[in-house]
C-alpha atoms as a PDB file:
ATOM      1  CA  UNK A   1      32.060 -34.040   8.284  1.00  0.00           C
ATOM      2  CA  UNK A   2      35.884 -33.735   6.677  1.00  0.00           C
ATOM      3  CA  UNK A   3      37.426 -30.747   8.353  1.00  0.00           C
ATOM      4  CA  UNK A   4      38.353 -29.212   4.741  1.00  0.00           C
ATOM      5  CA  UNK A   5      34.390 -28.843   4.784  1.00  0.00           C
ATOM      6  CA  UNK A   6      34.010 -27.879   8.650  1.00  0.00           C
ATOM      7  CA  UNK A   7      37.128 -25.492   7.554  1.00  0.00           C
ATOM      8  CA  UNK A   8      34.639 -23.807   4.761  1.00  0.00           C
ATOM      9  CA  UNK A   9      31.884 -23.457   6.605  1.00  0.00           C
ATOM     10  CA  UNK A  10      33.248 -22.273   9.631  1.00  0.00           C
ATOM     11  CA  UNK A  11      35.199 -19.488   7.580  1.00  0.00           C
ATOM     12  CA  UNK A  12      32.081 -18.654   5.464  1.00  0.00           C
ATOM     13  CA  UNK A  13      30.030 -18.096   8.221  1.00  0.00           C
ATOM     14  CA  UNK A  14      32.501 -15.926   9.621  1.00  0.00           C
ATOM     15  CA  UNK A  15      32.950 -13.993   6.317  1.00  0.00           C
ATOM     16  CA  UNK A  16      29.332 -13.466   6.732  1.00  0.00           C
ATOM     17  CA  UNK A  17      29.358 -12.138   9.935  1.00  0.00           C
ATOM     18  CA  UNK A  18      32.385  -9.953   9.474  1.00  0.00           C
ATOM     19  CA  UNK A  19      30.094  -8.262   6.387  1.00  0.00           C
ATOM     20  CA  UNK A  20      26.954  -8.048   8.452  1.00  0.00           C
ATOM     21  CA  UNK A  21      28.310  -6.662  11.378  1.00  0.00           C
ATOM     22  CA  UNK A  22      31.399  -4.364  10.116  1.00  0.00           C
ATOM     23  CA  UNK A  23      28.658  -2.428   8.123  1.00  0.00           C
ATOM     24  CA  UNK A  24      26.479  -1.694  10.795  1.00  0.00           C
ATOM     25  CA  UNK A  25      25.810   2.145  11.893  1.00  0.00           C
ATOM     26  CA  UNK A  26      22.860   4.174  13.753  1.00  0.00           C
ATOM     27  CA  UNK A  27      19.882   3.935  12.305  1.00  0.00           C
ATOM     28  CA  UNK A  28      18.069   7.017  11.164  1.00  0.00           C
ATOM     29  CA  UNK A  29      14.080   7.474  11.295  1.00  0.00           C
ATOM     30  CA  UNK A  30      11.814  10.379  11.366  1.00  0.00           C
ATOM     31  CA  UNK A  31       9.504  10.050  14.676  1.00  0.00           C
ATOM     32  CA  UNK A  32       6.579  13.054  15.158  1.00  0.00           C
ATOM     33  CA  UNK A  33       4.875  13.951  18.083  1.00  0.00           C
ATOM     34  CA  UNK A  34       1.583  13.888  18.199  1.00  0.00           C
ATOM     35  CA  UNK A  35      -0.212  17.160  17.270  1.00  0.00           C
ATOM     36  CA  UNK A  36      -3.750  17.766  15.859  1.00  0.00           C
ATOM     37  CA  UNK A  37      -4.884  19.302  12.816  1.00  0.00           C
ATOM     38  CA  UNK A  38      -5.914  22.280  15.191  1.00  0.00           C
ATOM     39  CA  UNK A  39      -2.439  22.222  16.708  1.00  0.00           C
ATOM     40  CA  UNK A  40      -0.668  22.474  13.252  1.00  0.00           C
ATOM     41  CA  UNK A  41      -2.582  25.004  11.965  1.00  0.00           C
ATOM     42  CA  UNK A  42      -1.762  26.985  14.982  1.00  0.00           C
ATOM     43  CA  UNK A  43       1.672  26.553  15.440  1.00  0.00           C
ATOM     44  CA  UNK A  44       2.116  27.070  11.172  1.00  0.00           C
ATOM     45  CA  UNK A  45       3.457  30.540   9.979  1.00  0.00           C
ATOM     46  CA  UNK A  46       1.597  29.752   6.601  1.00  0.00           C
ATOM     47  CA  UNK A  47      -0.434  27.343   5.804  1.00  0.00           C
ATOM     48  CA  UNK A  48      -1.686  27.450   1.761  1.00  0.00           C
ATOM     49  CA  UNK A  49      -2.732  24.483  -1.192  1.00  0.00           C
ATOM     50  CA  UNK A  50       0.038  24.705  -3.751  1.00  0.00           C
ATOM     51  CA  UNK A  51       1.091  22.750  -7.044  1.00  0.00           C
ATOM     52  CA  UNK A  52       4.573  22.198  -6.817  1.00  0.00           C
ATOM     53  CA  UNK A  53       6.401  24.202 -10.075  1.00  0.00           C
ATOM     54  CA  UNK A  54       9.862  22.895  -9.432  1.00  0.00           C
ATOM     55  CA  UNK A  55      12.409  21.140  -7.093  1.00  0.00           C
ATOM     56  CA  UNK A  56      15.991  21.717  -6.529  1.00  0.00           C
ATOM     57  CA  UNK A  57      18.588  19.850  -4.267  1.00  0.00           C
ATOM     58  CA  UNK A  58      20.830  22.166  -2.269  1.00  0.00           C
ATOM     59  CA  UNK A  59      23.035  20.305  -0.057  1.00  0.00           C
ATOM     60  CA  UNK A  60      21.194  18.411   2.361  1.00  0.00           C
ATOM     61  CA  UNK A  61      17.676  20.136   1.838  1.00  0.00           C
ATOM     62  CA  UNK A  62      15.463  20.556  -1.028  1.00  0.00           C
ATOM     63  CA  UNK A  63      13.768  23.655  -2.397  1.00  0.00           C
ATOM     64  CA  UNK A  64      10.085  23.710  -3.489  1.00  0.00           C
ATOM     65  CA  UNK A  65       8.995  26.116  -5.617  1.00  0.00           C
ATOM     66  CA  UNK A  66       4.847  25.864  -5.193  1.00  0.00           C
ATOM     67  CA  UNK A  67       2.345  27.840  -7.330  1.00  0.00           C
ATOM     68  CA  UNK A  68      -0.037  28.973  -4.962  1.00  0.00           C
ATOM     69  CA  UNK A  69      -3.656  28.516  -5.417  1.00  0.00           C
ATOM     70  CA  UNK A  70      -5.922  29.225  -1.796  1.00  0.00           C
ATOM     71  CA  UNK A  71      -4.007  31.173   1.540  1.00  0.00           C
ATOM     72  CA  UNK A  72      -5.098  29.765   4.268  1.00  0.00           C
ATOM     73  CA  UNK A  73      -3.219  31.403   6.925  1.00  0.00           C
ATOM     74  CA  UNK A  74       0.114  33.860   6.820  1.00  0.00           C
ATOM     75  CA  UNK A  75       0.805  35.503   3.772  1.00  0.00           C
ATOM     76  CA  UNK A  76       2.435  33.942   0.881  1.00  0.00           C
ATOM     77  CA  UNK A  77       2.172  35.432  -2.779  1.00  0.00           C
ATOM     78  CA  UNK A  78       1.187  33.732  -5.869  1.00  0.00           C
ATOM     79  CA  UNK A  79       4.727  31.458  -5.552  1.00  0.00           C
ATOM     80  CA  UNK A  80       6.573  30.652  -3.190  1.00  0.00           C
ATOM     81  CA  UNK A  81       9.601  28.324  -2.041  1.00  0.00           C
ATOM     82  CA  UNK A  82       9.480  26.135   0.555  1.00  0.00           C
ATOM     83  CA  UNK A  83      12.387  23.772   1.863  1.00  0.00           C
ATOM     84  CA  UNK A  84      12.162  20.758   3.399  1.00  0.00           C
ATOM     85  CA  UNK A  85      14.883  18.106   4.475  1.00  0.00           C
ATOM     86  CA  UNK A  86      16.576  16.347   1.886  1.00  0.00           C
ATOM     87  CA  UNK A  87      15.142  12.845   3.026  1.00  0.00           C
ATOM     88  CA  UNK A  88      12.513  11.346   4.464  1.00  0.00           C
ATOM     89  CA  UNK A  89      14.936   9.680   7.156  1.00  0.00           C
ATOM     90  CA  UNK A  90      15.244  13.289   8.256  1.00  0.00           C
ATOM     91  CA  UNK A  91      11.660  14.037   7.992  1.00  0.00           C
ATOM     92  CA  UNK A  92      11.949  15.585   4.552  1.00  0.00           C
ATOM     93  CA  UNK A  93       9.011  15.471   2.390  1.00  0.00           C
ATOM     94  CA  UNK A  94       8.951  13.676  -0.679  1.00  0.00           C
ATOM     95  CA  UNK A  95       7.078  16.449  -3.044  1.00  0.00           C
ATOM     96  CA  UNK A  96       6.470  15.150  -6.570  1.00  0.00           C
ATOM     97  CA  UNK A  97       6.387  18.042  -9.819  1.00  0.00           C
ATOM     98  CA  UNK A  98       2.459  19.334 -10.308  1.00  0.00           C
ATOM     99  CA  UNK A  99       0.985  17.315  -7.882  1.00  0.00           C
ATOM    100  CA  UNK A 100      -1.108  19.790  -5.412  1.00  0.00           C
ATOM    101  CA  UNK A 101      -0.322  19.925  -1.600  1.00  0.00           C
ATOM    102  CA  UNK A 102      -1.739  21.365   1.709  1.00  0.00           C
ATOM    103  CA  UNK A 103       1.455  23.034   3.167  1.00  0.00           C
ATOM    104  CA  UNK A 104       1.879  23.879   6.717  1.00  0.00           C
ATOM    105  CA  UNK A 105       5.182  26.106   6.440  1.00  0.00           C
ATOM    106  CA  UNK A 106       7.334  27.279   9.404  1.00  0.00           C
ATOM    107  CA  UNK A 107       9.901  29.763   9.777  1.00  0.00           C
ATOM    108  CA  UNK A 108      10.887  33.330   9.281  1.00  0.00           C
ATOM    109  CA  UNK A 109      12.207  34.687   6.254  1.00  0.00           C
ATOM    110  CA  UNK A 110      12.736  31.478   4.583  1.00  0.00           C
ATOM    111  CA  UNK A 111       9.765  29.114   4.958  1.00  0.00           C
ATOM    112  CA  UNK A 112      10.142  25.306   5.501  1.00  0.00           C
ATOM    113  CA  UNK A 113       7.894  21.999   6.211  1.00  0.00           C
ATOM    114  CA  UNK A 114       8.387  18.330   6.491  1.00  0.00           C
ATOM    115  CA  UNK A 115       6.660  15.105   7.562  1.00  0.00           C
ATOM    116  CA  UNK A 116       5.555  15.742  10.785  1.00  0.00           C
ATOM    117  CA  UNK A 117       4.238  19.309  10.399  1.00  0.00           C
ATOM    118  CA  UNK A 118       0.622  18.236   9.085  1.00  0.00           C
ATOM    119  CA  UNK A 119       1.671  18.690   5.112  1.00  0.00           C
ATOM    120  CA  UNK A 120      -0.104  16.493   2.568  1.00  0.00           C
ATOM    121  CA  UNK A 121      -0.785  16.116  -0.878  1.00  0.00           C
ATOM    122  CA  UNK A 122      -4.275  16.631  -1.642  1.00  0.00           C
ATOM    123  CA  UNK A 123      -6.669  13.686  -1.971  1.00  0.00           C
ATOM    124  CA  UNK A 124      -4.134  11.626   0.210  1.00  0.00           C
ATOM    125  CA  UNK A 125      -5.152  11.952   3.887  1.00  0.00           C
ATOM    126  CA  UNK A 126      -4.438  15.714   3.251  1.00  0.00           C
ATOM    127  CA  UNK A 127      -7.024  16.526   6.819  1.00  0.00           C
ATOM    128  CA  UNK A 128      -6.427  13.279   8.742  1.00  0.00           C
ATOM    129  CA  UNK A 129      -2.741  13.618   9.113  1.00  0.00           C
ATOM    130  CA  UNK A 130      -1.556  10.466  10.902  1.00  0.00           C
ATOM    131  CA  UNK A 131      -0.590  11.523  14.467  1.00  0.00           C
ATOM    132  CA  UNK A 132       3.293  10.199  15.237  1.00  0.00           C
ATOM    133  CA  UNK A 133       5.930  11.061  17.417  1.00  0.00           C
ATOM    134  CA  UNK A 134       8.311  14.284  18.313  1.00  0.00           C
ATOM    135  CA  UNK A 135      11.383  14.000  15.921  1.00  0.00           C
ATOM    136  CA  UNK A 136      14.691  13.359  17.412  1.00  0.00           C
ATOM    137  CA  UNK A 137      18.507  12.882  16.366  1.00  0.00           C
ATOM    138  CA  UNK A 138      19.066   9.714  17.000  1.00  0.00           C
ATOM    139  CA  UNK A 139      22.605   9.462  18.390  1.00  0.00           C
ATOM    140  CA  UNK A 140      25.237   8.941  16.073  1.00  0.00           C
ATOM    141  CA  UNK A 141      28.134   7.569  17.310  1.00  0.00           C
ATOM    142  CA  UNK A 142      29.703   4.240  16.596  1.00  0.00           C
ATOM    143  CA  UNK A 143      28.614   1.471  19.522  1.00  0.00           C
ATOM    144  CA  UNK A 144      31.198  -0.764  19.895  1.00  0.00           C
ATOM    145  CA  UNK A 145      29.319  -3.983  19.664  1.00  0.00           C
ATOM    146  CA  UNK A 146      29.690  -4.638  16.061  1.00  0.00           C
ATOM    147  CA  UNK A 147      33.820  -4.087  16.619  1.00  0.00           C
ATOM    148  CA  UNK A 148      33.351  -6.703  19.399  1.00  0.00           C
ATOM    149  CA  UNK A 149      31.884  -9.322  17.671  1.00  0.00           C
ATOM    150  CA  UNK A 150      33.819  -8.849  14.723  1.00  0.00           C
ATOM    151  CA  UNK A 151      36.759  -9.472  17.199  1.00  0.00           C
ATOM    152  CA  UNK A 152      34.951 -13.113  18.901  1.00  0.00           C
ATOM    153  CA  UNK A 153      34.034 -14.340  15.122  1.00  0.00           C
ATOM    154  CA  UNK A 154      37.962 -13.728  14.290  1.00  0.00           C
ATOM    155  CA  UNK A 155      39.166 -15.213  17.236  1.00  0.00           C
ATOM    156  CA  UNK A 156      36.836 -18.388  17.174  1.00  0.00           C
ATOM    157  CA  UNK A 157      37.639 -18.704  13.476  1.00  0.00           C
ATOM    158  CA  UNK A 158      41.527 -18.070  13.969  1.00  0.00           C
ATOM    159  CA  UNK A 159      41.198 -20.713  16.972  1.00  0.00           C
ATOM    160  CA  UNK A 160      38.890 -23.131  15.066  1.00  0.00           C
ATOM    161  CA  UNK A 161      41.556 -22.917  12.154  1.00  0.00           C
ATOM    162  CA  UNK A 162      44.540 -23.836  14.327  1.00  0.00           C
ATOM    163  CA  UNK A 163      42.959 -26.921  15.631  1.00  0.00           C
ATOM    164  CA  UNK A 164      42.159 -27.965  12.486  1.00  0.00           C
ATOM    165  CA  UNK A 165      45.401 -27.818  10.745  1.00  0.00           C
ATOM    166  CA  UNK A 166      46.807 -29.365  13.960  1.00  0.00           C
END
């Protein structure tokens, strides 16, 4: 192979890895821990079937307006608002306009939910909640792993370059 070509390919692979690696960052994921329907219910404040009426973004969290058809536990009027995160990343539920959920709400005051608190839409799984994991932050702080390769590729590539227009 000509080293013009060895040249290219060396510096496109490095290109390549200098992309995939400079963007890296902590992951984020919602984990549950695993809770019953009994458990849910329990630990809920409220806990009513709603049709969502409206949803607003507010910084990182979204409000729910829900029209309220059946109480189940707690008491909530005829509406109420209900936040939740603004993701599902950060265990947010993803509510959709006049679709009708099961809502296991939390909270004093100002009631919210999310994915792992047993919250469904109805006709999808809305009693068998899947059981998951606690959630938890996941840390996030730069590793310095990516900056370290980065460094190696640029080095080998700098090296690799030298030799070749030697």
């Amino acid at each position: 192979m000509p080293s013009t070509q060895r040249f290219s390919l060396t510096l496109g692979v490095a290109v390549l890895a200098l992309g995939f690696f400079s963007g890296a960052s902590s992951a984020f994921a919602c984990s549950c821990a695993s809770s019953t329907p009994d458990e849910q219910l329990s630990n809920a404040t409220a806990v009513f079937v709603g049709t969502v009426k409206n949803i607003s973004e507010d910084g990182g969290k979204k409000n729910v307006e829900f029209d309220v058809s059946e109480s189940k536990k707690g008491s909530v009027g005829d509406t109420v608002t209900v936040t939740t995160a603004g993701n599902e990343a950060a265990c947010g539920m993803d509510f959709e306009k006049n679709k009708t959920y099961v809502v296991y709400a939390y909270g004093d005051g100002e009631l919210s939910t999310g994915l792992c608190q047993g919250t469904a839409e109805i006709g999808v799984d809305a009693v068998d909640v899947p059981e998951e994991e606690t959630p938890e932050p996941i840390d996030q702080k730069s590793s310095p792993v990516p900056y370290i390769i980065v460094a190696i590729v640029a080095f080998s590539t700098g090296a690799l370059f030298k030799r070749l227009v030697k």
